[in-house]
C-alpha atoms as a PDB file:
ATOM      1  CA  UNK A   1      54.060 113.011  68.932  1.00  0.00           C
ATOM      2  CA  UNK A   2      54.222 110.979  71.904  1.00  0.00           C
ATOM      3  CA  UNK A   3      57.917 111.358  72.227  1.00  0.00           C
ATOM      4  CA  UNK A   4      57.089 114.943  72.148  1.00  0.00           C
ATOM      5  CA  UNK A   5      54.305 114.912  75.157  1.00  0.00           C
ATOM      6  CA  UNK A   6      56.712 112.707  77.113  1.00  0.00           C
ATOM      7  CA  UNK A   7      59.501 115.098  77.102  1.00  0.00           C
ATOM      8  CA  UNK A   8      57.169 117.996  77.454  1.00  0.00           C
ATOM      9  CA  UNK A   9      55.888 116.027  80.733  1.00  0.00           C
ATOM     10  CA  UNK A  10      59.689 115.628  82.042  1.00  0.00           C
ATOM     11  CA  UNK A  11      60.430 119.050  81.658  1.00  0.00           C
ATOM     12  CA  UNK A  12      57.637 120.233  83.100  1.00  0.00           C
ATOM     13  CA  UNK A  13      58.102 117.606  86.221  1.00  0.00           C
ATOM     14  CA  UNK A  14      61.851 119.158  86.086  1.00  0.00           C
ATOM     15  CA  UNK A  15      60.574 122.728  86.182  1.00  0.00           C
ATOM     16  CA  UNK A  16      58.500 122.268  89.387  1.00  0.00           C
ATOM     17  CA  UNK A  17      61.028 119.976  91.094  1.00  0.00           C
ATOM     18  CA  UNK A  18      63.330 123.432  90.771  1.00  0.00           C
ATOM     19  CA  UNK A  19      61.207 125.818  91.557  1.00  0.00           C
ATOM     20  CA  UNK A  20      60.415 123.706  94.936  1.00  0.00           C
ATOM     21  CA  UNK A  21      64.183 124.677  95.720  1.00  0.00           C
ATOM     22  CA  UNK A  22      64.524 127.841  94.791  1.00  0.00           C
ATOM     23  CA  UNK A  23      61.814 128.924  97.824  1.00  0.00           C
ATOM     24  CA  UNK A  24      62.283 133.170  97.722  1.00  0.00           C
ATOM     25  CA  UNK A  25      61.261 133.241 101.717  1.00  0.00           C
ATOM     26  CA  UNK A  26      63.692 132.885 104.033  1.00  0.00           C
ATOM     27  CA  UNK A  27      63.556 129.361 106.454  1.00  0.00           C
ATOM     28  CA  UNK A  28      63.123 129.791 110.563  1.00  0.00           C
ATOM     29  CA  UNK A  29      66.588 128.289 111.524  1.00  0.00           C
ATOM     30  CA  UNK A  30      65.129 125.193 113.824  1.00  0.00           C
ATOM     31  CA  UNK A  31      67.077 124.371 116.633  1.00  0.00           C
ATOM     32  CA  UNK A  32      65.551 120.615 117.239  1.00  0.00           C
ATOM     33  CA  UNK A  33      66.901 119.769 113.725  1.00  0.00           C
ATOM     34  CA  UNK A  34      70.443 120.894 114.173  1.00  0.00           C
ATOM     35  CA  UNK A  35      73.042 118.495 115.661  1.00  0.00           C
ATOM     36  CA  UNK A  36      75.520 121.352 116.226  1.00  0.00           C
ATOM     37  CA  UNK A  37      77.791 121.689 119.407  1.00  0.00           C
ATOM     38  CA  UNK A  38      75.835 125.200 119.785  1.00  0.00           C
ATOM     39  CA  UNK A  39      72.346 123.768 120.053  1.00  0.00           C
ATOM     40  CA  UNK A  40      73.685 121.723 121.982  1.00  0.00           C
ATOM     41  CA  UNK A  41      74.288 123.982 124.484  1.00  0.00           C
ATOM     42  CA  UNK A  42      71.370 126.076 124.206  1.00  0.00           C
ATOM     43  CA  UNK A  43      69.274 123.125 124.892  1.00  0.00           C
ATOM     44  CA  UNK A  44      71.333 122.204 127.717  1.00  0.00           C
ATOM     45  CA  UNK A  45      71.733 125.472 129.200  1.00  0.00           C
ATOM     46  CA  UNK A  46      69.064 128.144 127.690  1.00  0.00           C
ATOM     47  CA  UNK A  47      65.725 125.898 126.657  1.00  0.00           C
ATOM     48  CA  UNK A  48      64.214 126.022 130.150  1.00  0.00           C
ATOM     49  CA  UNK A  49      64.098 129.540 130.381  1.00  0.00           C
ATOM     50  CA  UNK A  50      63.710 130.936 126.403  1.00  0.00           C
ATOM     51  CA  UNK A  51      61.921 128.126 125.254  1.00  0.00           C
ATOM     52  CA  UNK A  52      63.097 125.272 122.667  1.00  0.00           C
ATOM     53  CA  UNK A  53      63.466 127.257 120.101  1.00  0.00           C
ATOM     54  CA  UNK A  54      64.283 130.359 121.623  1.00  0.00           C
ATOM     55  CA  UNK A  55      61.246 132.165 121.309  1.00  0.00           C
ATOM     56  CA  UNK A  56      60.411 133.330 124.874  1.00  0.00           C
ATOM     57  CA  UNK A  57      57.927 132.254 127.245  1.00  0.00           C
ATOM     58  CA  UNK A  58      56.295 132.923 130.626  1.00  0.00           C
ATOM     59  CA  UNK A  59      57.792 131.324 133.482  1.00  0.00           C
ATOM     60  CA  UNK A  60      56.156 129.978 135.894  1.00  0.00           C
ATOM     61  CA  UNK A  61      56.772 132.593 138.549  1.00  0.00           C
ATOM     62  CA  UNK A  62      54.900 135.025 136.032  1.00  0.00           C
ATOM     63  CA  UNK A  63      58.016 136.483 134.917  1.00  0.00           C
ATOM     64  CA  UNK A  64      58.395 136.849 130.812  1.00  0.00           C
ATOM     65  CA  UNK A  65      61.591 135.482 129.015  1.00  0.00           C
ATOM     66  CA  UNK A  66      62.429 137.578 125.948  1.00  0.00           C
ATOM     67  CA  UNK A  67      62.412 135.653 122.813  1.00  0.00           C
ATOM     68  CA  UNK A  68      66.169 135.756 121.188  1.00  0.00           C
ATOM     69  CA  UNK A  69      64.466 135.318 118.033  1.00  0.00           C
ATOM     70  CA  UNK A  70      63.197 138.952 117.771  1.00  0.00           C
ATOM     71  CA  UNK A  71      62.171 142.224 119.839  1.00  0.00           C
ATOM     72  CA  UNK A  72      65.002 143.660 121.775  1.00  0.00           C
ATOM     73  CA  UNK A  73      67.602 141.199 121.370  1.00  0.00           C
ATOM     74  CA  UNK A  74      67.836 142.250 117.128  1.00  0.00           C
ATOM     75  CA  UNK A  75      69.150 145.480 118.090  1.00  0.00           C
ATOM     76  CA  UNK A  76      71.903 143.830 120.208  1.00  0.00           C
ATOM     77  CA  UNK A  77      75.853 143.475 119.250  1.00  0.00           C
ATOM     78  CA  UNK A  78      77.547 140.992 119.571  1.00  0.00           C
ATOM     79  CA  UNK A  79      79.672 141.883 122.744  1.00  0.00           C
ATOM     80  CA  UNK A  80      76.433 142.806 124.324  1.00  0.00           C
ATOM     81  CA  UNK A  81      75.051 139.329 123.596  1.00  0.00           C
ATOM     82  CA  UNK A  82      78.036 138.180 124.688  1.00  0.00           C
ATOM     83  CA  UNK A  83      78.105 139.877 127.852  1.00  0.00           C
ATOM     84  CA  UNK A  84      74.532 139.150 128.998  1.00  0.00           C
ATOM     85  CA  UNK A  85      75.296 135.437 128.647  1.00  0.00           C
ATOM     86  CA  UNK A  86      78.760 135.361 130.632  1.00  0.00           C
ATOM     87  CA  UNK A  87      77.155 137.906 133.013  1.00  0.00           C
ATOM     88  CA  UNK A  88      73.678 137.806 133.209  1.00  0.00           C
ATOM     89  CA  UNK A  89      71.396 140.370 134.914  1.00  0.00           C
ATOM     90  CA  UNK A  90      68.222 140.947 134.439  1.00  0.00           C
ATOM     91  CA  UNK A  91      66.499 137.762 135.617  1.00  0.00           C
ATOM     92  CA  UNK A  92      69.723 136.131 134.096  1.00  0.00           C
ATOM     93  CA  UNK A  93      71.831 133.625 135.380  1.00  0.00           C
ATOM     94  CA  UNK A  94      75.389 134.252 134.651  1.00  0.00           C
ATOM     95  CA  UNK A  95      77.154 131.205 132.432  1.00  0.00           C
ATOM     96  CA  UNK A  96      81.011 132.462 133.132  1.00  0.00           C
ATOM     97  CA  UNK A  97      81.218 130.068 135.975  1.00  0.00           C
ATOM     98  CA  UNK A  98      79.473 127.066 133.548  1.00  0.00           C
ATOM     99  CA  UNK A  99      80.581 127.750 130.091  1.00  0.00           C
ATOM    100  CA  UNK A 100      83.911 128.239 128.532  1.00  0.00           C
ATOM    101  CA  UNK A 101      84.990 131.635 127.208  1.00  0.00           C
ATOM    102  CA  UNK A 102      84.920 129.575 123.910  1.00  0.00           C
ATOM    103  CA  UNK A 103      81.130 128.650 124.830  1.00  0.00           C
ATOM    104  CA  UNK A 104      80.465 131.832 125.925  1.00  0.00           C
ATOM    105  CA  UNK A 105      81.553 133.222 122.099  1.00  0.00           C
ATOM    106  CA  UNK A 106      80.102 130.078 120.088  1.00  0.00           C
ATOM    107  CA  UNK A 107      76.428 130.635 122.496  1.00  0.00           C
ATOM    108  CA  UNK A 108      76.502 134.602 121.985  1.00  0.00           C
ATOM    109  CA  UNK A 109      77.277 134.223 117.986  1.00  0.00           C
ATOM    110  CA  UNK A 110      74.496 131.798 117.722  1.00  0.00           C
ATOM    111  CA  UNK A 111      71.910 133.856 119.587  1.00  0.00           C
ATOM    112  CA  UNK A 112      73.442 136.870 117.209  1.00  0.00           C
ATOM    113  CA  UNK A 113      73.774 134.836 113.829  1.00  0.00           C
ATOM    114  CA  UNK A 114      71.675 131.889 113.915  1.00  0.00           C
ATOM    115  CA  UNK A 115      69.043 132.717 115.910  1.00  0.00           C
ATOM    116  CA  UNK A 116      68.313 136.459 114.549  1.00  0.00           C
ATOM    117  CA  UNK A 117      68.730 135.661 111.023  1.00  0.00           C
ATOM    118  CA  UNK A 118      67.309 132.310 110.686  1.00  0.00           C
ATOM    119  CA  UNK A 119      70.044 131.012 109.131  1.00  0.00           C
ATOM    120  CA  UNK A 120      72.391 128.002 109.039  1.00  0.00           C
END
């Protein structure tokens, strides 16, 4: 009997261990936790103005920063991504003259991928 109660207590310890890791919502990809050359640029290049963790924010000047995270930018392809960053416009400051083409494509498939999905 006590056998019996002891295994019944592992497997029920197993159970909830795996049902911790099967989570059915999907996780906010956080930048500050990733070590990847891309955050690594968007803190470097893209923090100041759409926050740490890309979700927008007011400037000091008044003028609003979209978040990358959702709103406008979901509806966005990549080549449009793309082009905003090596471009700019709209408040923006071009990055062709600071970034790589490569940077360029690795920044506008994070915003696009990463960012917009929440995944990595």
């Amino acid at each position: 009997m006590k056998l019996r109660l002891k295994l019944t207590a592992i497997c029920l310890a197993f159970a909830f261990t795996l049902a911790g890791c099967w989570d059915s919502k999907p996780r906010k990809f956080v930048i500050a936790e990733s070590k990847s050359y891309e955050t690594s640029l968007f803190r470097q290049h893209c923090a100041i103005c759409h926050g740490p963790e890309g979700e927008g924010k007011t400037l000091d000047d008044g003028r609003q920063v979209p978040s990358l995270r959702e709103g406008e930018f979901k509806s966005k392809t990549r080549d449009e991504i793309y082009h905003q960053i090596a471009e700019g416009g709209e408040g923006m400051t071009p990055f062709k003259g600071q970034l790589t083409r490569r940077e360029v494509n690795l920044m506008s498939e994070f915003v696009y991928k990463d960012l917009r999905e929440g995944s990595k």
